[in-house]
PDB file of N, CA and C in Angstrom:
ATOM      1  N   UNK A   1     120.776 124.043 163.658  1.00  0.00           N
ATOM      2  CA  UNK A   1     121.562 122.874 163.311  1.00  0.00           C
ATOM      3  C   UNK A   1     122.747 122.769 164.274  1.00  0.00           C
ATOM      4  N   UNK A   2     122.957 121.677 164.944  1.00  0.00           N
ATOM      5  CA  UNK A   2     124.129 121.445 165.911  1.00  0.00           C
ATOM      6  C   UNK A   2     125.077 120.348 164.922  1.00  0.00           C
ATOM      7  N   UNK A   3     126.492 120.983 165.428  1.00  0.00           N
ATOM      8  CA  UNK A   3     127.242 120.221 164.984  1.00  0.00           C
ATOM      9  C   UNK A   3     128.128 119.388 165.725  1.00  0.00           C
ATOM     10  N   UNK A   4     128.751 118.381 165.395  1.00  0.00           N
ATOM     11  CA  UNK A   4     128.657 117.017 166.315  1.00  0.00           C
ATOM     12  C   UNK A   4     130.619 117.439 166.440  1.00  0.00           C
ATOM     13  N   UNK A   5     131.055 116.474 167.415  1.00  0.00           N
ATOM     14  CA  UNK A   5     132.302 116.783 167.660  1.00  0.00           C
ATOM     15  C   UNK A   5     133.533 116.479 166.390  1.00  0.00           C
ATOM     16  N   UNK A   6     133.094 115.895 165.480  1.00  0.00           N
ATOM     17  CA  UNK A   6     133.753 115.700 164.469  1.00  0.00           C
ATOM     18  C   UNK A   6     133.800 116.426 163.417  1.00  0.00           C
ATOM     19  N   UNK A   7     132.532 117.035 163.239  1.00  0.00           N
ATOM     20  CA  UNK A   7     132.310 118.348 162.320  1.00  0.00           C
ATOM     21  C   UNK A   7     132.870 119.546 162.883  1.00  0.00           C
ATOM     22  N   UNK A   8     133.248 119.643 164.114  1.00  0.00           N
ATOM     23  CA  UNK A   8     133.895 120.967 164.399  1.00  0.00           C
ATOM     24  C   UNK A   8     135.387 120.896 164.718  1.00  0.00           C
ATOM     25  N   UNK A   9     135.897 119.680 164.617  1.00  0.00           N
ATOM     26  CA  UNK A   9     137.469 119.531 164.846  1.00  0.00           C
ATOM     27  C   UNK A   9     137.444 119.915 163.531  1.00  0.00           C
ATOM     28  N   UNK A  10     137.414 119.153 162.508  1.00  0.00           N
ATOM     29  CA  UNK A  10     137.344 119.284 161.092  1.00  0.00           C
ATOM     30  C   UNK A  10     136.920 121.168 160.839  1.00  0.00           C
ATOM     31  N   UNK A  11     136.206 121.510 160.902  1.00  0.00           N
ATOM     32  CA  UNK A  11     136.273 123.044 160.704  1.00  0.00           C
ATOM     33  C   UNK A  11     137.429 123.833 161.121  1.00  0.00           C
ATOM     34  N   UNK A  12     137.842 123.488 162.518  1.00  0.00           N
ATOM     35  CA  UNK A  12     139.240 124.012 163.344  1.00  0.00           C
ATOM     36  C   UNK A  12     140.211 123.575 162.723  1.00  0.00           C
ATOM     37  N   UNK A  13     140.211 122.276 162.503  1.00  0.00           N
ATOM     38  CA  UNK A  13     142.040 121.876 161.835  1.00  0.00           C
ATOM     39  C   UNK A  13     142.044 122.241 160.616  1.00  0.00           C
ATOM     40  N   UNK A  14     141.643 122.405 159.534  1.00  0.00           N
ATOM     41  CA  UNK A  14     141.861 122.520 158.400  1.00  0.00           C
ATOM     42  C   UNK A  14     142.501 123.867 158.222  1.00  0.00           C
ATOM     43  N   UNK A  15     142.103 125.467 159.160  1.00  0.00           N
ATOM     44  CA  UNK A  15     143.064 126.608 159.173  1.00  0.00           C
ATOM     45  C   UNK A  15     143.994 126.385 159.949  1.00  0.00           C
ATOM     46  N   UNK A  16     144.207 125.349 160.796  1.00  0.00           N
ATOM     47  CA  UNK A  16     145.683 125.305 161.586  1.00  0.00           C
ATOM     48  C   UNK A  16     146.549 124.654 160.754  1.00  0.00           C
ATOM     49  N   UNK A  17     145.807 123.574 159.875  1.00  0.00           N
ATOM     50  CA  UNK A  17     147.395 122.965 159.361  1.00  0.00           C
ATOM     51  C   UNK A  17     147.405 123.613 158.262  1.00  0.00           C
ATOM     52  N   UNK A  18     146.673 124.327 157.390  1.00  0.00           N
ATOM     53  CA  UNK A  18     147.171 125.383 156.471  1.00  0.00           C
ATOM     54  C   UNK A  18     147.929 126.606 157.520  1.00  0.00           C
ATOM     55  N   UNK A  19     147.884 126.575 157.906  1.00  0.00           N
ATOM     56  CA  UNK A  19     148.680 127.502 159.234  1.00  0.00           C
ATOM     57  C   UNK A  19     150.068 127.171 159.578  1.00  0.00           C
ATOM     58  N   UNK A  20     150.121 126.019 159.885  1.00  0.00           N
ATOM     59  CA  UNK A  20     151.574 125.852 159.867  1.00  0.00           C
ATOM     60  C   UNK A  20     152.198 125.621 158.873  1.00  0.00           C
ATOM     61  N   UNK A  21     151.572 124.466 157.701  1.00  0.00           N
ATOM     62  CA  UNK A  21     151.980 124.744 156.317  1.00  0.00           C
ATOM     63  C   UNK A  21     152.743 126.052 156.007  1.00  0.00           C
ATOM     64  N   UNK A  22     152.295 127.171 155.927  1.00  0.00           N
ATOM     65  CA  UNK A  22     152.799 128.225 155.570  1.00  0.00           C
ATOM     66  C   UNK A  22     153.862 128.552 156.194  1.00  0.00           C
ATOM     67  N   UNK A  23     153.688 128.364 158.021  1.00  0.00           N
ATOM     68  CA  UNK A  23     155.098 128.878 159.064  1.00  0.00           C
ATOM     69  C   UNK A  23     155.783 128.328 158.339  1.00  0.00           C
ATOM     70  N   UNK A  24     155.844 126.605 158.099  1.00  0.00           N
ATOM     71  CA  UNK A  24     157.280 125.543 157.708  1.00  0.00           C
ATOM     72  C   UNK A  24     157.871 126.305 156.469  1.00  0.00           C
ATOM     73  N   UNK A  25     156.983 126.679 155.177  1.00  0.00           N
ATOM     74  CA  UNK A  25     157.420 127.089 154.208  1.00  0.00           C
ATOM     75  C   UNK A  25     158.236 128.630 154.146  1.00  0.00           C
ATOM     76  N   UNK A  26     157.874 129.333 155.239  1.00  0.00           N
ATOM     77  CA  UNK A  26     158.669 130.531 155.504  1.00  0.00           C
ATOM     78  C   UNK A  26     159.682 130.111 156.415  1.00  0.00           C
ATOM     79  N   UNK A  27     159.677 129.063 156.863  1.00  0.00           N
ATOM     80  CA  UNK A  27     160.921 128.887 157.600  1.00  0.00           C
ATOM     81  C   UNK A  27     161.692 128.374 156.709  1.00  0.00           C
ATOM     82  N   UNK A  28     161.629 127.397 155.494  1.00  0.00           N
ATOM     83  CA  UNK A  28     162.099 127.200 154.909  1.00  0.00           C
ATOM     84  C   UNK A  28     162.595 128.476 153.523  1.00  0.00           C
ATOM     85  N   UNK A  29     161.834 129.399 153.049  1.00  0.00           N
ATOM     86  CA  UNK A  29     162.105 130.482 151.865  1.00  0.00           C
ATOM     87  C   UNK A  29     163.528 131.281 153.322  1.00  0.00           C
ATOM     88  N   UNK A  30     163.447 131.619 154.432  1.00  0.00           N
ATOM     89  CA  UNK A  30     163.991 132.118 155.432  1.00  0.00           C
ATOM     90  C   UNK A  30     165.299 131.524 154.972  1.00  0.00           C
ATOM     91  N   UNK A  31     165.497 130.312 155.146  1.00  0.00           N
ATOM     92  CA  UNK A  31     166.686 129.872 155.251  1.00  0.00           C
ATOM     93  C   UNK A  31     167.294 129.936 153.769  1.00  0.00           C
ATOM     94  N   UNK A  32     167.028 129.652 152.794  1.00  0.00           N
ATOM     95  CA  UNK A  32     167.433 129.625 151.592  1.00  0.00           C
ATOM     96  C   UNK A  32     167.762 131.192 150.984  1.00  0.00           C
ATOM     97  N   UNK A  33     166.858 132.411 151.724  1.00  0.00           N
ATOM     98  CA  UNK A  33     167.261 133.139 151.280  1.00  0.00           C
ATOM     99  C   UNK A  33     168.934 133.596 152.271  1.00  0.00           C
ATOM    100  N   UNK A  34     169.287 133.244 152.931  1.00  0.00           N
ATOM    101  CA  UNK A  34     170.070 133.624 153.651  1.00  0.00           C
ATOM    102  C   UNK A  34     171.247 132.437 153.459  1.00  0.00           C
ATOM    103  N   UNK A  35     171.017 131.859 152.374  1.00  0.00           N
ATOM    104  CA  UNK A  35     172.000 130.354 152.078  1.00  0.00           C
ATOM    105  C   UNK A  35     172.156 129.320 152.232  1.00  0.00           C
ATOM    106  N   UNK A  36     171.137 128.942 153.554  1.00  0.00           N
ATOM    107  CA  UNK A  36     171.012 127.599 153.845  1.00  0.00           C
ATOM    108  C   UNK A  36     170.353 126.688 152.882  1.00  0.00           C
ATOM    109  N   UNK A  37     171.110 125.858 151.751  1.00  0.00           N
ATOM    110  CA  UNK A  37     169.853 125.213 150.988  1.00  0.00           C
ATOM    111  C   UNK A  37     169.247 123.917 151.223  1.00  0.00           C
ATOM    112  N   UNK A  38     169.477 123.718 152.987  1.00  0.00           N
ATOM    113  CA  UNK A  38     168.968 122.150 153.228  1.00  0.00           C
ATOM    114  C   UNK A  38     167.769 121.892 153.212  1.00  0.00           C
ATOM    115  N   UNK A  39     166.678 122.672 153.207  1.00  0.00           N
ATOM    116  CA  UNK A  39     164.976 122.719 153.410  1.00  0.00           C
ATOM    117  C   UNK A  39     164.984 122.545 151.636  1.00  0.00           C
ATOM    118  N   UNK A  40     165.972 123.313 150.701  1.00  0.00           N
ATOM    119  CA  UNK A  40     165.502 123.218 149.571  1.00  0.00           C
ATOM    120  C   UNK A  40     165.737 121.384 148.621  1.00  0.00           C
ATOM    121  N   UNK A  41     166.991 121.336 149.228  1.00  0.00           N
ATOM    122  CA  UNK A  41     167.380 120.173 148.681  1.00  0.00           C
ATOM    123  C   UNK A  41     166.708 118.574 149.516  1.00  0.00           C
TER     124      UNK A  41
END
C-alpha cells in the first residue's frame, strides 16, 4: 500500500504539533513557576 503526499504530511504533523504543544506549555508551567503569571493569565 503506498501512501499519497497527504497521508504522510498528516502522519508527520500530528507528533510535531503535539510536540510543540507541550514545549509552549512548559514554557509556560516554567514561567509561572518562577512568578511570571502572564502565560497564566
Amino acid at each position: 500500500m503506498e501512501l499519497n503526499v497527504i497521508q504522510v504530511i498528516a502522519i508527520y504533523a500530528l507528533p510535531v504539533i503535539f510536540a510543540i504543544t507541550l514545549h509552549e506549555a512548559a514554557h509556560a508551567y516554567a514561567a509561572k513557576h518562577f512568578g511570571d503569571l502572564t502565560a497564566y493569565s
